[in-house]
C-alpha atoms as a PDB file:
ATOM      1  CA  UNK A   1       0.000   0.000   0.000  1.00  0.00           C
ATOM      2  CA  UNK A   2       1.285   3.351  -1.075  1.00  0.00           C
ATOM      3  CA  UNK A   3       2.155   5.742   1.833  1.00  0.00           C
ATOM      4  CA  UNK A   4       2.596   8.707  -0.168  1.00  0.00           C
ATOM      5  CA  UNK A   5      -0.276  10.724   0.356  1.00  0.00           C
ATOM      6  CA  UNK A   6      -0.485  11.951   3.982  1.00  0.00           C
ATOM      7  CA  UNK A   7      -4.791  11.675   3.994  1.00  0.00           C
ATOM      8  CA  UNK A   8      -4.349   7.963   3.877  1.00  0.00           C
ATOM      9  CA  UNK A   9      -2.893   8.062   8.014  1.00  0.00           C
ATOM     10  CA  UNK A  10      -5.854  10.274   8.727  1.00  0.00           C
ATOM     11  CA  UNK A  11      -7.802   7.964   7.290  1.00  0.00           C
ATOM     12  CA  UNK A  12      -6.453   5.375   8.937  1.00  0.00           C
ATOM     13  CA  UNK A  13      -7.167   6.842  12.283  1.00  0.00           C
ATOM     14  CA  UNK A  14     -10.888   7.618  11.039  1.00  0.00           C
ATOM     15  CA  UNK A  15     -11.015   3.581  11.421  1.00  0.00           C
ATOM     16  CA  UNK A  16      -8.971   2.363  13.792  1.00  0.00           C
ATOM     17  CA  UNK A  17      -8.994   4.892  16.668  1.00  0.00           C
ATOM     18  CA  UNK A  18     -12.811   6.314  15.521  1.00  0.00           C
ATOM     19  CA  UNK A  19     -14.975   3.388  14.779  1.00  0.00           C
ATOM     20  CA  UNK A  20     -13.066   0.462  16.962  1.00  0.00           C
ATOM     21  CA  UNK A  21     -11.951   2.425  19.637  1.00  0.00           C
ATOM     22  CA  UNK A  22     -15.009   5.487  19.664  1.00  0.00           C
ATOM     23  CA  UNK A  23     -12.440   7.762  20.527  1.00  0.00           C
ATOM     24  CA  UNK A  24     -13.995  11.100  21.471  1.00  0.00           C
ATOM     25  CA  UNK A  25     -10.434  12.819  21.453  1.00  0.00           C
ATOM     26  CA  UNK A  26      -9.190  11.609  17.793  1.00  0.00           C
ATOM     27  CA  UNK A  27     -13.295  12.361  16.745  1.00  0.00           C
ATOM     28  CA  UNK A  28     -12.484  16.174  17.641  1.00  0.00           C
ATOM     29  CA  UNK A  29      -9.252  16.396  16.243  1.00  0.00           C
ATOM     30  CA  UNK A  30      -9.284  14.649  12.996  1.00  0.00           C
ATOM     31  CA  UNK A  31     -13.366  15.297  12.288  1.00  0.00           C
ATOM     32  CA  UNK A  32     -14.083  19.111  10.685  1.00  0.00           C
ATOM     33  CA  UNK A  33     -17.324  20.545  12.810  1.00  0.00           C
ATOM     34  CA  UNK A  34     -19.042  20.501   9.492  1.00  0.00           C
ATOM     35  CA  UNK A  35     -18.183  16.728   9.075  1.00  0.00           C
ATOM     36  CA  UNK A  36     -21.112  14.613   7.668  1.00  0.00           C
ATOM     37  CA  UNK A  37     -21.315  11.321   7.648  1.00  0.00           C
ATOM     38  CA  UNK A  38     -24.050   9.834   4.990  1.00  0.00           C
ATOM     39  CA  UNK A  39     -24.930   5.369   5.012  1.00  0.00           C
ATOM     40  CA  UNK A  40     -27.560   4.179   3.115  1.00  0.00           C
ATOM     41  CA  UNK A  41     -28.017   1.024   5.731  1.00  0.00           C
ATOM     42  CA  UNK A  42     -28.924   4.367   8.230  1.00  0.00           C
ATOM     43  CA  UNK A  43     -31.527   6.527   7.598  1.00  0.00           C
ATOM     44  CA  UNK A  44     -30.571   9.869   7.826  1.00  0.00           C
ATOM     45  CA  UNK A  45     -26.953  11.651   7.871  1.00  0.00           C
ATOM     46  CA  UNK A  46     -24.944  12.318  11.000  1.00  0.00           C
ATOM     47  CA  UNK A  47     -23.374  15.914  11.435  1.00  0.00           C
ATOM     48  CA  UNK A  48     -20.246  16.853  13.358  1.00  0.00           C
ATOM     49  CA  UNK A  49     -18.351  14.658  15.987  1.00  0.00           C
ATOM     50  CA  UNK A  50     -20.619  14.361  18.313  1.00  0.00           C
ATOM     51  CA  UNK A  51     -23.445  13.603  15.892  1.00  0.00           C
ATOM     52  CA  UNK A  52     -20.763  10.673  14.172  1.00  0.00           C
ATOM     53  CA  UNK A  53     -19.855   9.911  18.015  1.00  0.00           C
ATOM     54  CA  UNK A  54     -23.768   8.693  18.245  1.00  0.00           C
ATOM     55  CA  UNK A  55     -23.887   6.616  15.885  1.00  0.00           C
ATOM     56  CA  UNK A  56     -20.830   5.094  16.791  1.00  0.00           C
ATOM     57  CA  UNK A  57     -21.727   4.835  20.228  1.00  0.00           C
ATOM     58  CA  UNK A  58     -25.093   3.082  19.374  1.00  0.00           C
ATOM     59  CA  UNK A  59     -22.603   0.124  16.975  1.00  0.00           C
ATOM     60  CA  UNK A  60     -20.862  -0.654  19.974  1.00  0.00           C
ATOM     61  CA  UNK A  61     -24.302  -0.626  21.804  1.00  0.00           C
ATOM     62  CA  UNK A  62     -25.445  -3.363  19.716  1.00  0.00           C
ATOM     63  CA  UNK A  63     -22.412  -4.991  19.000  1.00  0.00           C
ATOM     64  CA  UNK A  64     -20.209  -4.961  21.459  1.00  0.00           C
ATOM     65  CA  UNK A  65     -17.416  -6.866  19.778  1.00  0.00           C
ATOM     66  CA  UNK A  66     -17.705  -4.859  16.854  1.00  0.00           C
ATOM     67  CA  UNK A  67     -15.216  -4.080  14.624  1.00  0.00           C
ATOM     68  CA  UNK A  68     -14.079  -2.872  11.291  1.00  0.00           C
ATOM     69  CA  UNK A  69     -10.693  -3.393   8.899  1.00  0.00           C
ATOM     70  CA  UNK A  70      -9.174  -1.359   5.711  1.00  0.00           C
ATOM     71  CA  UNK A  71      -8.225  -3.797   3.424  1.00  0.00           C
ATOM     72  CA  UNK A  72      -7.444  -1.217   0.446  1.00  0.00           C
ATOM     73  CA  UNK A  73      -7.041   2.574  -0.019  1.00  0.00           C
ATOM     74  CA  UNK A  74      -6.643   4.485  -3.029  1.00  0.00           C
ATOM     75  CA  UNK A  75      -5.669   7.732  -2.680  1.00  0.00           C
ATOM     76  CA  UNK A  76      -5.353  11.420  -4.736  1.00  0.00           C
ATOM     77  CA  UNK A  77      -5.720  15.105  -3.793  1.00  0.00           C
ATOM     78  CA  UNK A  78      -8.472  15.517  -1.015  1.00  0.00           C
ATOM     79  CA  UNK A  79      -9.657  12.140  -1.680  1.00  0.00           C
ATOM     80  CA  UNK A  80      -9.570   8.600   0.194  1.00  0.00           C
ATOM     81  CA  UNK A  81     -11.477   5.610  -0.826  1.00  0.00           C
ATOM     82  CA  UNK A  82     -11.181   2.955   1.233  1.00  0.00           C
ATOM     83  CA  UNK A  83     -12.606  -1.088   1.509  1.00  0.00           C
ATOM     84  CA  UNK A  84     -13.161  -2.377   4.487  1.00  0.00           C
ATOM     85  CA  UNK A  85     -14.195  -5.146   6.017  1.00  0.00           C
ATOM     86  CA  UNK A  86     -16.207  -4.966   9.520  1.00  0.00           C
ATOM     87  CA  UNK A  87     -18.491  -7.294  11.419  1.00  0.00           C
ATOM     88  CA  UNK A  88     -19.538  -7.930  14.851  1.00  0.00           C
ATOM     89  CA  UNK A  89     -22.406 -10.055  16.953  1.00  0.00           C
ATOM     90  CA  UNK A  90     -25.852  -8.317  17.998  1.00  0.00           C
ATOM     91  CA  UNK A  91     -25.877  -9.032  21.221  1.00  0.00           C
ATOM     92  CA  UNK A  92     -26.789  -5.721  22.635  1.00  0.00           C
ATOM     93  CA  UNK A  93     -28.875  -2.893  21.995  1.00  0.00           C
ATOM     94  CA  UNK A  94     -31.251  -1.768  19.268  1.00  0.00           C
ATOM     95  CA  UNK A  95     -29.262  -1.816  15.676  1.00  0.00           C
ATOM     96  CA  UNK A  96     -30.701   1.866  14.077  1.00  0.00           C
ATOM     97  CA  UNK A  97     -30.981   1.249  10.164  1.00  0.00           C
ATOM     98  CA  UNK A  98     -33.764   2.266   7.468  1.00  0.00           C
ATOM     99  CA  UNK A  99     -35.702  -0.622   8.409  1.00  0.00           C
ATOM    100  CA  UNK A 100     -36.265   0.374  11.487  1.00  0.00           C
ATOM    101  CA  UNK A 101     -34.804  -0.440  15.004  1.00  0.00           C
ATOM    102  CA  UNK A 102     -33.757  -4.059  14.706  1.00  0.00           C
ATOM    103  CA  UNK A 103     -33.248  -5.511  18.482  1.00  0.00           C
ATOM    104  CA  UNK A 104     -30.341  -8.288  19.159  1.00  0.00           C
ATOM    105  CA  UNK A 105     -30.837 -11.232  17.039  1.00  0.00           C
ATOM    106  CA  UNK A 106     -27.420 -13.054  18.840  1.00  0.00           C
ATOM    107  CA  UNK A 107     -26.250 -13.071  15.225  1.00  0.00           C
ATOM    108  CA  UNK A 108     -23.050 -12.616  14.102  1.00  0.00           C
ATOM    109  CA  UNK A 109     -22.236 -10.838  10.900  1.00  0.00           C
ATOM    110  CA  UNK A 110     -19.318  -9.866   8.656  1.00  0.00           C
ATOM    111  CA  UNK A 111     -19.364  -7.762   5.720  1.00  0.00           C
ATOM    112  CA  UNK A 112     -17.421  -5.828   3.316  1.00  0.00           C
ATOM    113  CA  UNK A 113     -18.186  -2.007   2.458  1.00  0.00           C
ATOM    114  CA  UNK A 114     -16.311   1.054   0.912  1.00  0.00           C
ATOM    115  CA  UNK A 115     -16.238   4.633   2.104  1.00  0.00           C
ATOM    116  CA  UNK A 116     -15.038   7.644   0.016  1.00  0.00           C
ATOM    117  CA  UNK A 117     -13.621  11.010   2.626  1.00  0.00           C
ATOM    118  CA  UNK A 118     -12.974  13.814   1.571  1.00  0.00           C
ATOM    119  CA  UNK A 119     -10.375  15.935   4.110  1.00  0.00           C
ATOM    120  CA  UNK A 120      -8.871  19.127   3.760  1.00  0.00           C
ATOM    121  CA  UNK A 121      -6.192  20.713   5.913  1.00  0.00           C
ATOM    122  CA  UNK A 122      -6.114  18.067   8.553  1.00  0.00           C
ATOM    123  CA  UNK A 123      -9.766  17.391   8.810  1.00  0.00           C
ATOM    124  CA  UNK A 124     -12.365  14.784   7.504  1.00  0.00           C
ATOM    125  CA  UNK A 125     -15.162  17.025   6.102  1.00  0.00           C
ATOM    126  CA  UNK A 126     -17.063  14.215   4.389  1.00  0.00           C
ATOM    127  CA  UNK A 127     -17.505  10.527   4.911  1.00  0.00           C
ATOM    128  CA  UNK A 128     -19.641   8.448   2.007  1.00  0.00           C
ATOM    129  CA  UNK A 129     -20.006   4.795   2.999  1.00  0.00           C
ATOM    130  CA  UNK A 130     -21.695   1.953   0.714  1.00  0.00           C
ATOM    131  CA  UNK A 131     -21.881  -1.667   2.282  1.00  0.00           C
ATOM    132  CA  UNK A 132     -24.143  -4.716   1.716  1.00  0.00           C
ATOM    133  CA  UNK A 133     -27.328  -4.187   3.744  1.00  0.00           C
ATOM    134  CA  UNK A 134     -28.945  -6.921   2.211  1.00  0.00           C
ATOM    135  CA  UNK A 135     -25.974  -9.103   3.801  1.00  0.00           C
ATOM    136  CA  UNK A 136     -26.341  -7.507   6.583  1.00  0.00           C
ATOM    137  CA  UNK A 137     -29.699  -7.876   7.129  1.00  0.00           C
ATOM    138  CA  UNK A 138     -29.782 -11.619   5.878  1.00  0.00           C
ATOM    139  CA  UNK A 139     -27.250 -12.655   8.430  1.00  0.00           C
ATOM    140  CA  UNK A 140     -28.940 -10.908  11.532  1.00  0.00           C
ATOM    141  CA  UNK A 141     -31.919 -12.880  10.792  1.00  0.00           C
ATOM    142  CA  UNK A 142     -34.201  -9.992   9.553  1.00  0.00           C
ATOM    143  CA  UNK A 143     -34.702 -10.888   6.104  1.00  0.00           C
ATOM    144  CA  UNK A 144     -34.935 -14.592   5.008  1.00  0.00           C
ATOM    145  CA  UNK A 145     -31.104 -15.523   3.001  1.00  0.00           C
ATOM    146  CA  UNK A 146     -31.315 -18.440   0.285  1.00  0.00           C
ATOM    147  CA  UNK A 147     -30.818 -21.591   1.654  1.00  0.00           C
ATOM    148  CA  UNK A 148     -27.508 -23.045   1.114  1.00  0.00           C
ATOM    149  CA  UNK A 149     -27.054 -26.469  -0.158  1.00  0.00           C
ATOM    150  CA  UNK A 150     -23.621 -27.692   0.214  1.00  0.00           C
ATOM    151  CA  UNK A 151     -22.804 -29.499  -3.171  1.00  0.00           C
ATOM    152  CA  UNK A 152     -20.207 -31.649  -1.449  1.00  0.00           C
ATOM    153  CA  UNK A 153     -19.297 -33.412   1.914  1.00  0.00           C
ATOM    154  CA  UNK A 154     -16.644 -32.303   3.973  1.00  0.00           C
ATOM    155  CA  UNK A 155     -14.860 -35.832   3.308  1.00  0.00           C
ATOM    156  CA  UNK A 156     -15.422 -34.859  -0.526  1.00  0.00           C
ATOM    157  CA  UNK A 157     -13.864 -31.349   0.159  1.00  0.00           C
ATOM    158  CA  UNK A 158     -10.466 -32.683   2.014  1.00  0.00           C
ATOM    159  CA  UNK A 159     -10.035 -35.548  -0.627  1.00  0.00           C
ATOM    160  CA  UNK A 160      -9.718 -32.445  -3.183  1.00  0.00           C
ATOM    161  CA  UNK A 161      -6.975 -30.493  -0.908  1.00  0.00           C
ATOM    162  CA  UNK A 162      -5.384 -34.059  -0.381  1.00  0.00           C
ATOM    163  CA  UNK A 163      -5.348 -34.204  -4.497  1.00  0.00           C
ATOM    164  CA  UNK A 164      -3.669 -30.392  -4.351  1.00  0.00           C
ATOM    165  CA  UNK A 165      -0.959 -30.924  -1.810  1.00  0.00           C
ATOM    166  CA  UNK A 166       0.014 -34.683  -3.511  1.00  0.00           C
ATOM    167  CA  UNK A 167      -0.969 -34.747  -7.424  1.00  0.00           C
ATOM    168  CA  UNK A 168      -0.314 -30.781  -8.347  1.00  0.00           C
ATOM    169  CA  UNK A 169       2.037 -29.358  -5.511  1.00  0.00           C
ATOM    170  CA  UNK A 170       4.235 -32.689  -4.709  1.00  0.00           C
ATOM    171  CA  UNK A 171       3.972 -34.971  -7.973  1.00  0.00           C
ATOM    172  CA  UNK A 172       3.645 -31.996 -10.612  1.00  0.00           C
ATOM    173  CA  UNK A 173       0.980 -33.628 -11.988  1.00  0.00           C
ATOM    174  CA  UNK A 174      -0.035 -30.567 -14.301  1.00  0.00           C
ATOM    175  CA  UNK A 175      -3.122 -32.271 -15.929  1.00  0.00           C
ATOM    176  CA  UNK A 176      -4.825 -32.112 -12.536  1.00  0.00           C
ATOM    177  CA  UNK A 177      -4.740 -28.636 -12.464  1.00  0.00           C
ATOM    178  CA  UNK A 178      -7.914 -28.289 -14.471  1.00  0.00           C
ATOM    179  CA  UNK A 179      -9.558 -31.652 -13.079  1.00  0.00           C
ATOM    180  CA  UNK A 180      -9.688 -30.144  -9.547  1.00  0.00           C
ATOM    181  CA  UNK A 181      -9.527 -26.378 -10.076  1.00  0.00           C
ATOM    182  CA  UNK A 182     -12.213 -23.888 -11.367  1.00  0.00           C
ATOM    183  CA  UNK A 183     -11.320 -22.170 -14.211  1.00  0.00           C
ATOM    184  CA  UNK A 184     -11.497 -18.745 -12.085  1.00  0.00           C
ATOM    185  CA  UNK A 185      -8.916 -20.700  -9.541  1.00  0.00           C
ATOM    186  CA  UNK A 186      -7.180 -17.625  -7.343  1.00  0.00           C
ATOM    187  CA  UNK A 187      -3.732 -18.577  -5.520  1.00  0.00           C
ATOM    188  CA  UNK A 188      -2.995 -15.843  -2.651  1.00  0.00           C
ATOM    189  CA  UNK A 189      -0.122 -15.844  -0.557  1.00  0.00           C
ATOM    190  CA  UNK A 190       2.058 -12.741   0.610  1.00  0.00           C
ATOM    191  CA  UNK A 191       5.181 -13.323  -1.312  1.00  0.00           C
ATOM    192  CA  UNK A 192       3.381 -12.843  -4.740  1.00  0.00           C
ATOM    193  CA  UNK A 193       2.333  -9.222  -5.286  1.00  0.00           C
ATOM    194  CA  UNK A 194      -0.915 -10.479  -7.015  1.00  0.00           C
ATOM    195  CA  UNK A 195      -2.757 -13.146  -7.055  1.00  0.00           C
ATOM    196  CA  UNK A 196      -1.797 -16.063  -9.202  1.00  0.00           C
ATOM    197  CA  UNK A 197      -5.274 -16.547 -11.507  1.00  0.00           C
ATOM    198  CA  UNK A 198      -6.159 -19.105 -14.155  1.00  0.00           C
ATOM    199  CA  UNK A 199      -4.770 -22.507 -15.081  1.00  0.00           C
ATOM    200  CA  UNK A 200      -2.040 -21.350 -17.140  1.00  0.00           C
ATOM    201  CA  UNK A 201      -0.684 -18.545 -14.440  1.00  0.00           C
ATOM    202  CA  UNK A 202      -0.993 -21.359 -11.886  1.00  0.00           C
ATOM    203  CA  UNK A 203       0.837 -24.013 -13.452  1.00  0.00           C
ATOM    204  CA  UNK A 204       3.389 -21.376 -14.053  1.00  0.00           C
ATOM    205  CA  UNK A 205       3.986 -21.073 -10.513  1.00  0.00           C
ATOM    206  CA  UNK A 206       4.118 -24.686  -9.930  1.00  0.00           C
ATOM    207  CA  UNK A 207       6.620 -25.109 -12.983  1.00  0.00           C
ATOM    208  CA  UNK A 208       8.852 -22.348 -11.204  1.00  0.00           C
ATOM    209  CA  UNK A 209       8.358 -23.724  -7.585  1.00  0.00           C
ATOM    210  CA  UNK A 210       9.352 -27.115  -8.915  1.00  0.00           C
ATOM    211  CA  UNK A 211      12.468 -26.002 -10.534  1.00  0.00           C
ATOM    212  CA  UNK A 212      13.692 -24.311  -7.543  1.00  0.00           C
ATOM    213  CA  UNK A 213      12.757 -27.086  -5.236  1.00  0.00           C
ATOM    214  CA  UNK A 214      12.992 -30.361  -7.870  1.00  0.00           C
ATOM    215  CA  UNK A 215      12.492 -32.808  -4.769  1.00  0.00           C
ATOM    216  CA  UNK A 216       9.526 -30.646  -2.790  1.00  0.00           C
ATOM    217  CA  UNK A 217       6.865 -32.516  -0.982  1.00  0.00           C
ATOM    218  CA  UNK A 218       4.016 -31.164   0.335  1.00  0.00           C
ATOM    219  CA  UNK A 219       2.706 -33.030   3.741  1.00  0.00           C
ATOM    220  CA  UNK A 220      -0.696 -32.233   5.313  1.00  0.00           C
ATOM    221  CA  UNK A 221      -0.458 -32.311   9.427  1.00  0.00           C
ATOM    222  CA  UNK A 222      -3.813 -31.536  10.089  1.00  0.00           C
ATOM    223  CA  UNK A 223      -7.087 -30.815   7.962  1.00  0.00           C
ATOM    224  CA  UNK A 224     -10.738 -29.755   8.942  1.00  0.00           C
ATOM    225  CA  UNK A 225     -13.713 -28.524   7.204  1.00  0.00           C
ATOM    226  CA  UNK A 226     -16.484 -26.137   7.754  1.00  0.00           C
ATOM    227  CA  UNK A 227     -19.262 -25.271   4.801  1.00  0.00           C
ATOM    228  CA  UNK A 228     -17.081 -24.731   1.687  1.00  0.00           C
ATOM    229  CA  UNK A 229     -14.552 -24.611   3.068  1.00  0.00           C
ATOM    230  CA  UNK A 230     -11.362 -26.761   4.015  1.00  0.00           C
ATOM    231  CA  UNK A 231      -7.953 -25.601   6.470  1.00  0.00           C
ATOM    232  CA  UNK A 232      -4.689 -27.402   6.412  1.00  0.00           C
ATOM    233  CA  UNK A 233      -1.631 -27.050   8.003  1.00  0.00           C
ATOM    234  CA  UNK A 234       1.150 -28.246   6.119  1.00  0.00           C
ATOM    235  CA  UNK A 235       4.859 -28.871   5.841  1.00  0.00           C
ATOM    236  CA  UNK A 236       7.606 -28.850   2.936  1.00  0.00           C
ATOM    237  CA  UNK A 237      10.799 -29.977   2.608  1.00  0.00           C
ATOM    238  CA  UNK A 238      12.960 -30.037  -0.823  1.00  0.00           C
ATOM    239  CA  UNK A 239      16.318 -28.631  -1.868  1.00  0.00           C
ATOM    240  CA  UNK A 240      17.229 -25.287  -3.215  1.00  0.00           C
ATOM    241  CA  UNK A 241      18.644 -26.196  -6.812  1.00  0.00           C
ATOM    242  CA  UNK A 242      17.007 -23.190  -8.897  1.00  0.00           C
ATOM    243  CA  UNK A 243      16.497 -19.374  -8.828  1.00  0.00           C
ATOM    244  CA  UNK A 244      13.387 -18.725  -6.122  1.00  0.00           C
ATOM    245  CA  UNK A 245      11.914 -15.444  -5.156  1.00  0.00           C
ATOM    246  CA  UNK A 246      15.549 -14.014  -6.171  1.00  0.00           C
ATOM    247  CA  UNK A 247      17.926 -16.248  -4.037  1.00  0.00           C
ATOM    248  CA  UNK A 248      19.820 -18.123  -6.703  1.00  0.00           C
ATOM    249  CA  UNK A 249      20.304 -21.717  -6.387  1.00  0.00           C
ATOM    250  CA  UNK A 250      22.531 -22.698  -3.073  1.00  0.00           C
ATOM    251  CA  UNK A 251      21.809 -26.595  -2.675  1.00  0.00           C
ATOM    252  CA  UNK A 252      20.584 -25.855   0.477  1.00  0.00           C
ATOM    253  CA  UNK A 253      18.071 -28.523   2.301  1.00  0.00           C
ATOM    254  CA  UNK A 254      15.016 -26.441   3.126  1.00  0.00           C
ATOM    255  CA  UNK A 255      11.565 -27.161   5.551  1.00  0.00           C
ATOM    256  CA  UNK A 256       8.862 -24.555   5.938  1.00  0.00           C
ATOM    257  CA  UNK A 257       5.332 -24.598   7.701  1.00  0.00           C
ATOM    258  CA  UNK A 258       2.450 -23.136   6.663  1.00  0.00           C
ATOM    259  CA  UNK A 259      -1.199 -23.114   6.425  1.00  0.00           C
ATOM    260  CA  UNK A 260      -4.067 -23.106   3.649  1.00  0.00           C
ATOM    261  CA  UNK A 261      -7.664 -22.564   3.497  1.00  0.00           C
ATOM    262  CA  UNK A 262      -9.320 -23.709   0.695  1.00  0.00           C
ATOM    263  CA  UNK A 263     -12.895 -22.540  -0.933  1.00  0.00           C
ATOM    264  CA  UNK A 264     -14.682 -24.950  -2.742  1.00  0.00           C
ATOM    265  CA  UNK A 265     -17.633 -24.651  -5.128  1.00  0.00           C
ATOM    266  CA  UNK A 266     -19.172 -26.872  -7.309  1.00  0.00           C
ATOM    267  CA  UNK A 267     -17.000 -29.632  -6.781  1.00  0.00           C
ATOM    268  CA  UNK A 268     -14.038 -27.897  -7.316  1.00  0.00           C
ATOM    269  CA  UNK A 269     -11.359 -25.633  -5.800  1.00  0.00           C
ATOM    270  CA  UNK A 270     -11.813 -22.262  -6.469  1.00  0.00           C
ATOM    271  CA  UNK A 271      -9.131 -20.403  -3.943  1.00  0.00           C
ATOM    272  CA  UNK A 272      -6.087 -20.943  -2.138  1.00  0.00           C
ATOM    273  CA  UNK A 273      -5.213 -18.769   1.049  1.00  0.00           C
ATOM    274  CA  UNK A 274      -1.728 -19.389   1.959  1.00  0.00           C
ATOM    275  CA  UNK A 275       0.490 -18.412   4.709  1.00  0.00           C
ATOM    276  CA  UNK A 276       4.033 -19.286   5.052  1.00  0.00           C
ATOM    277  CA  UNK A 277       7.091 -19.086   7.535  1.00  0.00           C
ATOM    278  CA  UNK A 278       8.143 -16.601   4.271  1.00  0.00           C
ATOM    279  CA  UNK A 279      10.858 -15.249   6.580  1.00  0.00           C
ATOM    280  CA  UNK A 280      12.390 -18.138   7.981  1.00  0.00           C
ATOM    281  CA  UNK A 281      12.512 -19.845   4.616  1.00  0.00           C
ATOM    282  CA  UNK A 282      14.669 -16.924   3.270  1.00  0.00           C
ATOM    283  CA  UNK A 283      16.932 -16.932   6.062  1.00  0.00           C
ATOM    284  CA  UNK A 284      17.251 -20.874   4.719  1.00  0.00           C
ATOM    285  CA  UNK A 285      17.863 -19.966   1.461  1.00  0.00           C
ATOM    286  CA  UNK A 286      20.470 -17.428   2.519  1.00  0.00           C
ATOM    287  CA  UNK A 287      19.525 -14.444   1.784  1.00  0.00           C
ATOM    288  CA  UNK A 288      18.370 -12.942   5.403  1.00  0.00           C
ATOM    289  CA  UNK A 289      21.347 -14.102   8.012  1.00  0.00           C
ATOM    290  CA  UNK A 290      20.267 -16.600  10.794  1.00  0.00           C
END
């Protein structure tokens, strides 16, 4: 994320110390006295800090563990966009929105919304926030949500990460790719500034993760499912004989821990979530010192 453009830490602050925290101080310094603050899930806007304070008083009412997490920001002139992610469990008071007053359902929800500010010379004058109400509203029990038929079992779900770790990630087994993968298939893991998309980018990356590692093996410690959905921690071990992630070959012995979570639709993989000792696996390779 770019840190060139100072509005982003005021921005920042708008979420973290603001919304989680409801921190009158920061609401008064970083909020203009003119600051309004327009929702469509509420149903009017909210003027000046104190008038913002309300309304984030009354969140924290209802859920008390509520919270709420920049995930992007873009960035120019007076402008920050942000998209978030926030959630939380209605366990308190009365939730305001245009629907009315909704009382505690004991539901927990988790969405993801945007909010364009505007700020000038220190100060937020303007927040514009767009989220899904209709998600909202569906997982707090107010509205009826389509009922979800999982396609396949959980056993049916972990045989198809077992197939990943052994046939594609272990064996190489490239013709797999498209047996067990949707053709939308996203890999995500920190060390790769995007994510890896589609069966030819993917195969790419194993081709290049087997050439630096010829002997890798992938082994699955633990596994569990939920919905969709499938976790595994894993292990690899393999030896450093190619270029990887700019460390060139050293004929080192490496092992490395992770973990995965899968999503799973229609029979078929359609993300991997990865997370890696990244550091520790460098410092193998060399190029941090131990």
């Amino acid at each position: 994320m770019s840190q060139g453009n100072p509005n982003k830490a005021i921005a920042r602050r708008y979420f973290h110390e603001i919304m989680n925290q409801a921190n009158k101080d920061s609401a008064y310094e970083i909020l203009s006295e003119d600051f309004v603050f327009t929702l469509p899930t509420h149903p009017e806007p909210f003027h000046g800090p104190d008038g913002f304070l309300g309304l984030v008083n009354m969140l924290h009412s209802a859920f008390p563990d509520f919270y709420i997490d920049p995930q992007d920001m873009v960035a120019s002139g007076d402008w920050v966009a942000t998209r978030w992610v926030g959630g939380g469990t209605h366990v308190g008071g009365p939730l305001l929105t245009v629907k009315g007053n909704l009382e505690a359902t004991g539901n927990y929800f988790q969405i993801d919304g945007m909010t364009w500010h505007t700020i000038k010379d220190g100060k937020i004058t303007e927040s514009i926030g767009h989220e899904d109400t209709l998600g909202l509203m569906m997982q707090l029990g107010v509205i009826p949500a389509p009922e979800i038929v999982e396609e396949t079992t959980p056993e049916q779900n972990e045989a198809l990460a077992m197939r990943y770790f052994q046939d594609i990630m272990s064996e190489g087994k490239l013709e797999v790719v498209e047996e067990i993968l949707a053709p939308n298939f996203a890999f995500i893991i920190p060390t790769q500034p995007e994510p890896i998309t589609g069966y030819e980018a993917f195969k790419g990356f194993v081709m290049y993760l087997r050439n630096a590692f010829p002997d890798i093996q992938f082994t699955a410690l633990r596994h569990m499912s939920e919905g969709n959905k499938v976790a595994s921690r894993w292990q690899i071990t393999g030896t450093h004989l190619g270029e990887f992630l700019g460390a060139p070959a050293t004929g080192n012995k490496i092992k490395d821990f992770g973990i995965d979570i899968f999503t799973i639709r229609h029979g078929k993989i359609v993300s991997v979530h990865v997370n890696e000792n990244d550091f520790g696996l460098m410092q193998q390779l060399g190029v941090i010192p131990m």
